[in-house]
PDB file of N, CA and C in Angstrom:
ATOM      1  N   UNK A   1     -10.819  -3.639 -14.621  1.00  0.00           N
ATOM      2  CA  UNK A   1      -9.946  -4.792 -14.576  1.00  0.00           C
ATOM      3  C   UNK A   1     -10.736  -6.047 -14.200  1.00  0.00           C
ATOM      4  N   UNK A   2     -11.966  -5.843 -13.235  1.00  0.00           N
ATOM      5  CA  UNK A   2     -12.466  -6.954 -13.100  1.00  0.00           C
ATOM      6  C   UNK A   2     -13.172  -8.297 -14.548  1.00  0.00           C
ATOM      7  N   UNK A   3     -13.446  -7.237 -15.388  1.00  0.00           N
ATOM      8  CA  UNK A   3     -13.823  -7.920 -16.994  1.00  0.00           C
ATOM      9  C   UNK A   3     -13.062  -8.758 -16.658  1.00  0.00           C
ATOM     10  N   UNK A   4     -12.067  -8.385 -17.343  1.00  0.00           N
ATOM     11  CA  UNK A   4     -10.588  -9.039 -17.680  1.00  0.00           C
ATOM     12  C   UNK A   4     -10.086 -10.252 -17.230  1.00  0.00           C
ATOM     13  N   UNK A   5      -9.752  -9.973 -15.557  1.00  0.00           N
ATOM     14  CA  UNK A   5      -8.681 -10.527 -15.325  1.00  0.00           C
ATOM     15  C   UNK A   5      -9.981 -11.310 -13.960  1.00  0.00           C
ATOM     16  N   UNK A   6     -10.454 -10.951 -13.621  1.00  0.00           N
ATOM     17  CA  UNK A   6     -11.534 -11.111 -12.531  1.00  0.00           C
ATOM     18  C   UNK A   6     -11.163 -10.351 -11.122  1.00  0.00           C
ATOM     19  N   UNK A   7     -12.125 -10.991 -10.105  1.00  0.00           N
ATOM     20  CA  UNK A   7     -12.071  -9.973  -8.515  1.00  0.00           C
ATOM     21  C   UNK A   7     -11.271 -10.217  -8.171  1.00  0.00           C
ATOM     22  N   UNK A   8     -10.224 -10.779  -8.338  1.00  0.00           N
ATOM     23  CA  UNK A   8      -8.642 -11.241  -7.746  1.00  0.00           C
ATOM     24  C   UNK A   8      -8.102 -10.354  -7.862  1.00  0.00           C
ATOM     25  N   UNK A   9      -8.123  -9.963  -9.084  1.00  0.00           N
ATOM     26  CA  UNK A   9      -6.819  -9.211  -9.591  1.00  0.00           C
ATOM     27  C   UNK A   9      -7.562  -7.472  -9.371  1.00  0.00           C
ATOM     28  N   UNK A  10      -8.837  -7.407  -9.177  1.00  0.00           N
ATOM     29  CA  UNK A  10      -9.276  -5.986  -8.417  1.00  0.00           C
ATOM     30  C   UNK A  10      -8.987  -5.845  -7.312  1.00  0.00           C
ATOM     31  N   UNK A  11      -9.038  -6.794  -6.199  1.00  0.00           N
ATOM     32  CA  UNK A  11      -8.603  -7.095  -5.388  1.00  0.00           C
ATOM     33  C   UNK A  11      -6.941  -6.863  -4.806  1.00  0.00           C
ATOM     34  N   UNK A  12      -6.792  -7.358  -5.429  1.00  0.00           N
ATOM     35  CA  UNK A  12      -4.833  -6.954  -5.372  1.00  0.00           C
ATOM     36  C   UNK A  12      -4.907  -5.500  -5.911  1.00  0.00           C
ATOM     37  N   UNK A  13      -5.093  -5.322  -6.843  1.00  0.00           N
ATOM     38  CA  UNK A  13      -4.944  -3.818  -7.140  1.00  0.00           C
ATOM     39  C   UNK A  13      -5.369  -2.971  -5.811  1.00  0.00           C
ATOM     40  N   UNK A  14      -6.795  -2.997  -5.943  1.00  0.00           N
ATOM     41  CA  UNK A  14      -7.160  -2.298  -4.585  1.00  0.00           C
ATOM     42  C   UNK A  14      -6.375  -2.301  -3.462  1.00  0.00           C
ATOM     43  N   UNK A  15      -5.752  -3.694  -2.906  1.00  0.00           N
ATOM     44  CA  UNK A  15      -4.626  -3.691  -1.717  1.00  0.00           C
ATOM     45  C   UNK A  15      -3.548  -2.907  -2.412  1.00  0.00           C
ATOM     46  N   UNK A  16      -2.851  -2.928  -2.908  1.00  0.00           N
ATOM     47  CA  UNK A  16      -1.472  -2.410  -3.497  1.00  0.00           C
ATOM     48  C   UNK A  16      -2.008  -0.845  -3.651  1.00  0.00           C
ATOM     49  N   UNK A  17      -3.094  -0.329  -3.835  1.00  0.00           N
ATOM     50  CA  UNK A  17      -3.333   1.123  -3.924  1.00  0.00           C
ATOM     51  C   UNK A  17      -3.207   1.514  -2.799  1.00  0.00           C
ATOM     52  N   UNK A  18      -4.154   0.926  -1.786  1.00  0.00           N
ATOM     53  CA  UNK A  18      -4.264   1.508  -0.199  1.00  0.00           C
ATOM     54  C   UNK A  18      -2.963   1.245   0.499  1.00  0.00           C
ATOM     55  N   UNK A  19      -1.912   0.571  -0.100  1.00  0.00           N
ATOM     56  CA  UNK A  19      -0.482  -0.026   0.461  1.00  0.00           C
ATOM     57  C   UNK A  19       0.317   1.135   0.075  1.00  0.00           C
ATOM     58  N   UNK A  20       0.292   1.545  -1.208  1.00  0.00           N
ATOM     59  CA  UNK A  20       1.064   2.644  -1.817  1.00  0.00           C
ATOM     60  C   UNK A  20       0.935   4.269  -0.960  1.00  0.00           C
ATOM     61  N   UNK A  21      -0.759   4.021  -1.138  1.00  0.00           N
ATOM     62  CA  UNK A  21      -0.953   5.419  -0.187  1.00  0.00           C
ATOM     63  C   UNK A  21      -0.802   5.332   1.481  1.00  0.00           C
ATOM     64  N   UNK A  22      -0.793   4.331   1.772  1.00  0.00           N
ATOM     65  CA  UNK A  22      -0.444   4.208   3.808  1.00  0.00           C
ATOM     66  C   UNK A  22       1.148   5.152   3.603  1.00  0.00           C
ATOM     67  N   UNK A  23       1.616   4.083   2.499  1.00  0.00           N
ATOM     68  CA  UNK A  23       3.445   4.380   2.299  1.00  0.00           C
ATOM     69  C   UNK A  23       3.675   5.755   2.542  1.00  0.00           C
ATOM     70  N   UNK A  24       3.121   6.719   1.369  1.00  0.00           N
ATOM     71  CA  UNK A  24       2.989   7.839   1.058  1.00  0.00           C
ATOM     72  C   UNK A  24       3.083   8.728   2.526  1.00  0.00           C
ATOM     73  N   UNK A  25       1.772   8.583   2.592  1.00  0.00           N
ATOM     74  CA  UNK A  25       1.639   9.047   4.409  1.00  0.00           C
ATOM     75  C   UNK A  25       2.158   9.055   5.209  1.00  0.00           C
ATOM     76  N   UNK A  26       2.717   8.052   5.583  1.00  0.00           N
ATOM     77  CA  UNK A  26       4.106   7.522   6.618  1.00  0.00           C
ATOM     78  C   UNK A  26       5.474   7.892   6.459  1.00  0.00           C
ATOM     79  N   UNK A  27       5.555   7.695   4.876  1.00  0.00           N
ATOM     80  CA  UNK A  27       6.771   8.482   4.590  1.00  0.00           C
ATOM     81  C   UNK A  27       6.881   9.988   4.873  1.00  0.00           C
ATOM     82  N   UNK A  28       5.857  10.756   4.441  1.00  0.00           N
ATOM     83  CA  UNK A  28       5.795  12.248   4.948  1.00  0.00           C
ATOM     84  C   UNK A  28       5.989  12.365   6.218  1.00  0.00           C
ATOM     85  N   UNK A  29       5.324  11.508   7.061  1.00  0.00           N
ATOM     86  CA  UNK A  29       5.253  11.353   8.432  1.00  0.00           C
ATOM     87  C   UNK A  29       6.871  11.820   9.096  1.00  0.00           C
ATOM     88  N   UNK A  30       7.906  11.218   8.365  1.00  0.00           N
ATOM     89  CA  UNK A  30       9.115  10.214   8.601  1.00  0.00           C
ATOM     90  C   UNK A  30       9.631  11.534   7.996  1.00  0.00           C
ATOM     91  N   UNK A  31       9.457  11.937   6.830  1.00  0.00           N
ATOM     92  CA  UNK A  31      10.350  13.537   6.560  1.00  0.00           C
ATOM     93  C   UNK A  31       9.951  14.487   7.461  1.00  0.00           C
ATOM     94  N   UNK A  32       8.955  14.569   7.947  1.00  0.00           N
ATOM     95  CA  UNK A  32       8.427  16.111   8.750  1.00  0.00           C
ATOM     96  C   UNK A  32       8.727  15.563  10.304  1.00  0.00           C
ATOM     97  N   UNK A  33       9.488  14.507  10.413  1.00  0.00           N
ATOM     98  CA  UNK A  33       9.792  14.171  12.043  1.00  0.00           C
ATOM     99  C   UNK A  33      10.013  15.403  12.979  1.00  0.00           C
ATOM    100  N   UNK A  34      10.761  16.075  12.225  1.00  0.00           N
ATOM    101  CA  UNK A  34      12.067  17.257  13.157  1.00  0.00           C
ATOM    102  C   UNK A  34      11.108  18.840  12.842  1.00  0.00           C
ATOM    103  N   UNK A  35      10.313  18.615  12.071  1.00  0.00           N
ATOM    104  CA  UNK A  35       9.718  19.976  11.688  1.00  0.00           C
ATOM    105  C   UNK A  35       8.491  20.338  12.608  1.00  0.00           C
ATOM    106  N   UNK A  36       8.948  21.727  13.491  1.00  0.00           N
ATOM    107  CA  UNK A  36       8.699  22.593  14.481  1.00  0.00           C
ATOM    108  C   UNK A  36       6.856  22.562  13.889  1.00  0.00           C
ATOM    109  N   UNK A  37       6.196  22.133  14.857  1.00  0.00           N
ATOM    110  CA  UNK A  37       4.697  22.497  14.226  1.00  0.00           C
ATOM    111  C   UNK A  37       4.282  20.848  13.706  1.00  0.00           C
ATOM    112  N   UNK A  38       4.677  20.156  13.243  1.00  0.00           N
ATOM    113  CA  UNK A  38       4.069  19.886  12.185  1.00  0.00           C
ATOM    114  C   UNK A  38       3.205  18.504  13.297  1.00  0.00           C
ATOM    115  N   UNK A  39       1.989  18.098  12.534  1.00  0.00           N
ATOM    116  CA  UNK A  39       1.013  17.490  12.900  1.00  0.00           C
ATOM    117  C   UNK A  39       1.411  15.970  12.137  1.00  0.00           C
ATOM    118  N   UNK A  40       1.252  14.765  13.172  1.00  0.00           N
ATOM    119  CA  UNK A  40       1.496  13.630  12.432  1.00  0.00           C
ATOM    120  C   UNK A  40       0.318  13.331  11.762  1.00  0.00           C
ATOM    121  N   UNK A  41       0.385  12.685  10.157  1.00  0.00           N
ATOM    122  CA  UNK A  41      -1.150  12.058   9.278  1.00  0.00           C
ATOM    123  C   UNK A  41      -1.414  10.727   9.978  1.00  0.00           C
ATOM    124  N   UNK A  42      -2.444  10.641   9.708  1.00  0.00           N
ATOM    125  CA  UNK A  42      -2.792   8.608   9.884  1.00  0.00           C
ATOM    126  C   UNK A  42      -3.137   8.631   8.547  1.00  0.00           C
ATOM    127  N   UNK A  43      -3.615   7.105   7.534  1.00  0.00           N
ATOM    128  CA  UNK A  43      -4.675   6.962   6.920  1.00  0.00           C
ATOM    129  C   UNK A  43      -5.030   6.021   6.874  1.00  0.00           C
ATOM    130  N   UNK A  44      -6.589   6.570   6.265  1.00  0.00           N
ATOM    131  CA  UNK A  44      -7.795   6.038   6.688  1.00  0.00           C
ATOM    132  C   UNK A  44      -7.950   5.301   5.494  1.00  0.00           C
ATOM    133  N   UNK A  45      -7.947   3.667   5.554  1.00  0.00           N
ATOM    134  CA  UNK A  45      -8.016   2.643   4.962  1.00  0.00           C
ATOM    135  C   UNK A  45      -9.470   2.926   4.083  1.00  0.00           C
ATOM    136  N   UNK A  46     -10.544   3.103   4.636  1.00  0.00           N
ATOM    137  CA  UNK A  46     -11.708   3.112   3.880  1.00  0.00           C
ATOM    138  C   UNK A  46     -11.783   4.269   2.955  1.00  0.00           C
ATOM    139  N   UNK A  47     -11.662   5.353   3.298  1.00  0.00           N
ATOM    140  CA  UNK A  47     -11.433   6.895   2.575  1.00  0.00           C
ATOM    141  C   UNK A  47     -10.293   7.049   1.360  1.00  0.00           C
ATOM    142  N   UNK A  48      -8.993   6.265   1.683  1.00  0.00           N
ATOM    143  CA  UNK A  48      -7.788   6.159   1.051  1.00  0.00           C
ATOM    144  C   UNK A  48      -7.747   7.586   0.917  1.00  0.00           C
ATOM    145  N   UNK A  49      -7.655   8.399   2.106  1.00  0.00           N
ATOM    146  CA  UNK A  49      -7.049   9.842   2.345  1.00  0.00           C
ATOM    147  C   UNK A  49      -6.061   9.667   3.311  1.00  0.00           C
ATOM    148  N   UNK A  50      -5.038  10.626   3.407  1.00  0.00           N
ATOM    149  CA  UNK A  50      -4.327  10.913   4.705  1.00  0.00           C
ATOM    150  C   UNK A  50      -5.585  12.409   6.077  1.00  0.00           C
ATOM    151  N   UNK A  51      -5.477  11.951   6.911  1.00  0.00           N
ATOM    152  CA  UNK A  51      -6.591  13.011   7.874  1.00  0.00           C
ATOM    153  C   UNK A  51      -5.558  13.534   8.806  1.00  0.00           C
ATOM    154  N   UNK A  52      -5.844  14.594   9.168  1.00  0.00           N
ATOM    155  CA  UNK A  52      -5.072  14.844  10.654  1.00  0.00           C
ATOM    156  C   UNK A  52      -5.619  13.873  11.897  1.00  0.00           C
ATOM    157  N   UNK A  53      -4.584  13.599  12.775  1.00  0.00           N
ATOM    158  CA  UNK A  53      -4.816  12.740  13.614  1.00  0.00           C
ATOM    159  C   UNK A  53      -5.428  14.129  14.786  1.00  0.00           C
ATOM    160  N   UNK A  54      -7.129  13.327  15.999  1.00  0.00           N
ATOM    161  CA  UNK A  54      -7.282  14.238  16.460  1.00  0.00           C
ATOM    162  C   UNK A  54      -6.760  14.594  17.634  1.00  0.00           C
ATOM    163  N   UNK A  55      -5.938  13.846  18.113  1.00  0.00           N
ATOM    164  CA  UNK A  55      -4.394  14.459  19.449  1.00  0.00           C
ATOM    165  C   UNK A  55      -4.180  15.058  19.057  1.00  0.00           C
ATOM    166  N   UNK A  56      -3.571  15.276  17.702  1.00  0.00           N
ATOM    167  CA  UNK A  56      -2.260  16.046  17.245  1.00  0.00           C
ATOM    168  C   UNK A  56      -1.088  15.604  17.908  1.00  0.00           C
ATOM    169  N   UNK A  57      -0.410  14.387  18.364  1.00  0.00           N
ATOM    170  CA  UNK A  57       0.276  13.766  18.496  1.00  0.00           C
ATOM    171  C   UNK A  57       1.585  14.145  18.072  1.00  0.00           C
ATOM    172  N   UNK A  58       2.984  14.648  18.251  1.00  0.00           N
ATOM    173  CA  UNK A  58       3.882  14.589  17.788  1.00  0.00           C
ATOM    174  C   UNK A  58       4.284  12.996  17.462  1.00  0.00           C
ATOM    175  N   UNK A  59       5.480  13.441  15.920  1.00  0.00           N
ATOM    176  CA  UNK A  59       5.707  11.934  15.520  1.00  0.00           C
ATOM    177  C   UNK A  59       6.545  11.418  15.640  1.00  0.00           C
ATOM    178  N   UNK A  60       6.461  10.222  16.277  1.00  0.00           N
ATOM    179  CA  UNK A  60       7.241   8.872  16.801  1.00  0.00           C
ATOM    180  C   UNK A  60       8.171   8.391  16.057  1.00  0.00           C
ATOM    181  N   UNK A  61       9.042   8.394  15.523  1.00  0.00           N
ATOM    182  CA  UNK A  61       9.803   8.400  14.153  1.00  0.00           C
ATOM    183  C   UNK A  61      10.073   6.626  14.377  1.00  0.00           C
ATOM    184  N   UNK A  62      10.305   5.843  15.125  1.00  0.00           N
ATOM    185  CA  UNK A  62      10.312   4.486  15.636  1.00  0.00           C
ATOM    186  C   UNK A  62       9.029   3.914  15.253  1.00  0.00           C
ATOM    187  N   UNK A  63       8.318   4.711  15.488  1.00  0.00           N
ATOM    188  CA  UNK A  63       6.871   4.267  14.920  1.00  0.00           C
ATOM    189  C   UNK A  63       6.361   3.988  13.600  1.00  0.00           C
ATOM    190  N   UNK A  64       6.741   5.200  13.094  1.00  0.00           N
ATOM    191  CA  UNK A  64       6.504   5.642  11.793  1.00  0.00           C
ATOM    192  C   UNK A  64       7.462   4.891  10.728  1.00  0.00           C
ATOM    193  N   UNK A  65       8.873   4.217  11.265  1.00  0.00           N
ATOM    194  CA  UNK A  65       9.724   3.465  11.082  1.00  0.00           C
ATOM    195  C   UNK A  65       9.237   2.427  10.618  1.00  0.00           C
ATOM    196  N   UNK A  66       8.462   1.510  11.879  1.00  0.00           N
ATOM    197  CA  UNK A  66       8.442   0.487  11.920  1.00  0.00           C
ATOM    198  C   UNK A  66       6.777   0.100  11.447  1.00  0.00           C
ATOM    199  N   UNK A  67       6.104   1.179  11.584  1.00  0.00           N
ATOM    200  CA  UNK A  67       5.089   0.676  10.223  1.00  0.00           C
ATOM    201  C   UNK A  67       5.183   1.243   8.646  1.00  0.00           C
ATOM    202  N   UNK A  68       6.030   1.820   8.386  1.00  0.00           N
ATOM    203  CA  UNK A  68       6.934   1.879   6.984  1.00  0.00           C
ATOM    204  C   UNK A  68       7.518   0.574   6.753  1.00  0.00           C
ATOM    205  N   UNK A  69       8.182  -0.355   7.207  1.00  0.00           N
ATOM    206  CA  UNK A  69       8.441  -1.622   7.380  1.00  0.00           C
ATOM    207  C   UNK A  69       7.215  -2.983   7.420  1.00  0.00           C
ATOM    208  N   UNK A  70       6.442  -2.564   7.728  1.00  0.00           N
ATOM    209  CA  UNK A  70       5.110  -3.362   7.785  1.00  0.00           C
ATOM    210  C   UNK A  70       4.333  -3.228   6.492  1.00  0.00           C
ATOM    211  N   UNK A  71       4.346  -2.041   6.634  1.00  0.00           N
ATOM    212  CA  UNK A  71       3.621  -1.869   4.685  1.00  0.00           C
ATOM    213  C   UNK A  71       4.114  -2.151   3.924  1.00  0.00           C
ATOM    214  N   UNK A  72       5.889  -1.895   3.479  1.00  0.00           N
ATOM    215  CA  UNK A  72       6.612  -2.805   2.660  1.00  0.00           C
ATOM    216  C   UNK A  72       6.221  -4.092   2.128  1.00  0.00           C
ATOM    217  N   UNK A  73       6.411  -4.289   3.427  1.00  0.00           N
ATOM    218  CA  UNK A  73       6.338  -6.302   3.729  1.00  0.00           C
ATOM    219  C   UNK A  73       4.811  -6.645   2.808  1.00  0.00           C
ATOM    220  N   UNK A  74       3.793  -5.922   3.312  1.00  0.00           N
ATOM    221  CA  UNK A  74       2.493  -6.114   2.549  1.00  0.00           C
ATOM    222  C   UNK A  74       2.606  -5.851   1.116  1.00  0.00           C
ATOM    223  N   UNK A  75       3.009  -4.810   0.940  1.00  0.00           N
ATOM    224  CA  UNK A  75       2.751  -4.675  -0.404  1.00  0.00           C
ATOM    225  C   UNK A  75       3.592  -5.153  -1.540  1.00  0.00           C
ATOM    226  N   UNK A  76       4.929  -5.869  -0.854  1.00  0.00           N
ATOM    227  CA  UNK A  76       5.838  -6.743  -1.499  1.00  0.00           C
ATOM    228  C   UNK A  76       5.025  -8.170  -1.542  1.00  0.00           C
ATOM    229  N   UNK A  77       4.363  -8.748  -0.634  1.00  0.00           N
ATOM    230  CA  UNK A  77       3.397  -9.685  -0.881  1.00  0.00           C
ATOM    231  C   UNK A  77       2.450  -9.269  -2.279  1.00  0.00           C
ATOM    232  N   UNK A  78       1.667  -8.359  -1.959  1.00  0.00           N
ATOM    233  CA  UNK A  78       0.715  -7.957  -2.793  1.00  0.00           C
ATOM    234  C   UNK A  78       1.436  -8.079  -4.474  1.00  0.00           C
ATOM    235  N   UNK A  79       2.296  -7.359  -4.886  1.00  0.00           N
ATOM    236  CA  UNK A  79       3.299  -7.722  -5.641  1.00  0.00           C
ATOM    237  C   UNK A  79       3.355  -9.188  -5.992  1.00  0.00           C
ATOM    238  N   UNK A  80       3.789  -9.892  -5.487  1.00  0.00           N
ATOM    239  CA  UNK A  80       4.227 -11.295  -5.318  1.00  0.00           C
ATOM    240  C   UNK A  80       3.127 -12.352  -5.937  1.00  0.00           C
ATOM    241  N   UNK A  81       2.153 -11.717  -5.280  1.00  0.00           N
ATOM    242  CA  UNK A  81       0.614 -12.816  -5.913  1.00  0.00           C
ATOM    243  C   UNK A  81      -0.143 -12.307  -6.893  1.00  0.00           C
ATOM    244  N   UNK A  82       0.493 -10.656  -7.289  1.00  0.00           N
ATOM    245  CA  UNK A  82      -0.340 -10.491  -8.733  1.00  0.00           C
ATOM    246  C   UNK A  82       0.626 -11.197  -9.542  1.00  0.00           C
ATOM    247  N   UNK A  83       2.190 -11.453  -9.654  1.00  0.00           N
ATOM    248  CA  UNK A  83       2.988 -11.355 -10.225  1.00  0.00           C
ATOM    249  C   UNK A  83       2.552 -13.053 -10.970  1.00  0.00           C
ATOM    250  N   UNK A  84       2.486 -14.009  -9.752  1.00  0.00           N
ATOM    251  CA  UNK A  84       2.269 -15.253  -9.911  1.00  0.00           C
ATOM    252  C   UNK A  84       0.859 -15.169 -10.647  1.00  0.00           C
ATOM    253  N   UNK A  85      -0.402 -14.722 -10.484  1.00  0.00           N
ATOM    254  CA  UNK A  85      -1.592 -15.332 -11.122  1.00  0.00           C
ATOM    255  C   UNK A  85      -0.948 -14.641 -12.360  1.00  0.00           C
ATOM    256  N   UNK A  86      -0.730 -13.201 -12.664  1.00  0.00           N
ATOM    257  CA  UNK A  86      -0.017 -13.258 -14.331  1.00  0.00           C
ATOM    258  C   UNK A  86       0.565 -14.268 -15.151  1.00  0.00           C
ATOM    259  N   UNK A  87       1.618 -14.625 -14.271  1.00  0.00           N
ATOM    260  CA  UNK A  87       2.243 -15.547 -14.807  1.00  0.00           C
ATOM    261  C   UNK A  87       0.981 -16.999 -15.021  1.00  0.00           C
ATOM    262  N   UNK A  88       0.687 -17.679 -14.185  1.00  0.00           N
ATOM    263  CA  UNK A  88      -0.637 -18.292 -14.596  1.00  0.00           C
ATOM    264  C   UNK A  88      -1.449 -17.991 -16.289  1.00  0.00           C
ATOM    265  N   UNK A  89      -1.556 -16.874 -15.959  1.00  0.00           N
ATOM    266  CA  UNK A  89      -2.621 -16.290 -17.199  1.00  0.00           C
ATOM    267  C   UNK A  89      -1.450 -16.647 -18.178  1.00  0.00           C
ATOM    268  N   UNK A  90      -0.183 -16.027 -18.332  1.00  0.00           N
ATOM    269  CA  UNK A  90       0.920 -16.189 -19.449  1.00  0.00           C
ATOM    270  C   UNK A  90       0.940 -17.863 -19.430  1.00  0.00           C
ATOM    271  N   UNK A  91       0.930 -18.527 -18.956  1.00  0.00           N
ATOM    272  CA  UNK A  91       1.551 -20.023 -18.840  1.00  0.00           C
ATOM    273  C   UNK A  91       0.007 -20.582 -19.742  1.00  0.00           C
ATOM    274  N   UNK A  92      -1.257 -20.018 -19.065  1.00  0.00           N
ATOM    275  CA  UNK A  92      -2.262 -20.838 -19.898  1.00  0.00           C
ATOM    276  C   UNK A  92      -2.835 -20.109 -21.379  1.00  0.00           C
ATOM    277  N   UNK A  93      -2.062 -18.727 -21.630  1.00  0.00           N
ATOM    278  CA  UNK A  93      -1.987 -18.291 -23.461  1.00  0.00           C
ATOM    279  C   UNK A  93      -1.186 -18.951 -23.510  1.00  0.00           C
ATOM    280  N   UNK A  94       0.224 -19.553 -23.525  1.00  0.00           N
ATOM    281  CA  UNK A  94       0.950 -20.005 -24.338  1.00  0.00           C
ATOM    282  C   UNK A  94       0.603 -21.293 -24.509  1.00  0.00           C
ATOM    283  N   UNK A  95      -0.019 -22.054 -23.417  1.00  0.00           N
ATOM    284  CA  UNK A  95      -0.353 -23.376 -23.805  1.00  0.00           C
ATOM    285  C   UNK A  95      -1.180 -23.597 -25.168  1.00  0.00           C
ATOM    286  N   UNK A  96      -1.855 -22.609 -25.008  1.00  0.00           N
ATOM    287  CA  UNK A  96      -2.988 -22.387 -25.789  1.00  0.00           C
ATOM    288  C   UNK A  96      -2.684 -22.062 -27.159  1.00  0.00           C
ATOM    289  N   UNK A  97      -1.774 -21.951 -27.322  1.00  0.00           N
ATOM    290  CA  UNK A  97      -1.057 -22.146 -29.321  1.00  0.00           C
ATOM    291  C   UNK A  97      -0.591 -23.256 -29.079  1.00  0.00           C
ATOM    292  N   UNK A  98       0.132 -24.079 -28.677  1.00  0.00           N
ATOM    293  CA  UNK A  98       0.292 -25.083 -28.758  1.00  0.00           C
ATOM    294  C   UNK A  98      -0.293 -25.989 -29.895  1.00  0.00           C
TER     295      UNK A  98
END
């Protein structure tokens, strides 16, 4: 994508990937609240894996809540500013028959 569109728009992609997968993670997090055993994930921004956390921490569901809510927010941004430079790119092809 960088050809193309340039490091902006790799850039956003790349955020919106690592946004999608935090989601992912957190959301599991948020289903396995109540389940006997189960180990809360973190993830790891650089890796873009989910890891076991090494407490083993039971999960905070307030927590897990409220950064499910935080990643939203990001990646609805992230959204927001690929959406606009597209539109950019569409606004300067059409000029361009003109």
């Amino acid at each position: 994508m960088t050809d193309l569109f340039g490091v902006k728009f790799s850039a956003l992609e790349r955020a919106m990937r690592i946004a999608a997968g935090f989601q992912e993670v957190t959301a599991q997090n948020v289903a396995n609240a109540k389940t006997p055993g189960y180990e809360a994930l973190t993830f790891d921004e650089e890796l873009l894996k989910a890891v076991k956390r090494q407490d083993k921490k039971e999960v905070v569901l307030e927590k897990e809540l409220a950064t499910l809510t935080e990643n939203s927010i990001k990646y609805s941004s992230y959204v927001k500013l690929l959406s606009s430079k597209i539109n950019v790119l569409r606004t300067i092809a059409t000029q361009g028959r003109r």
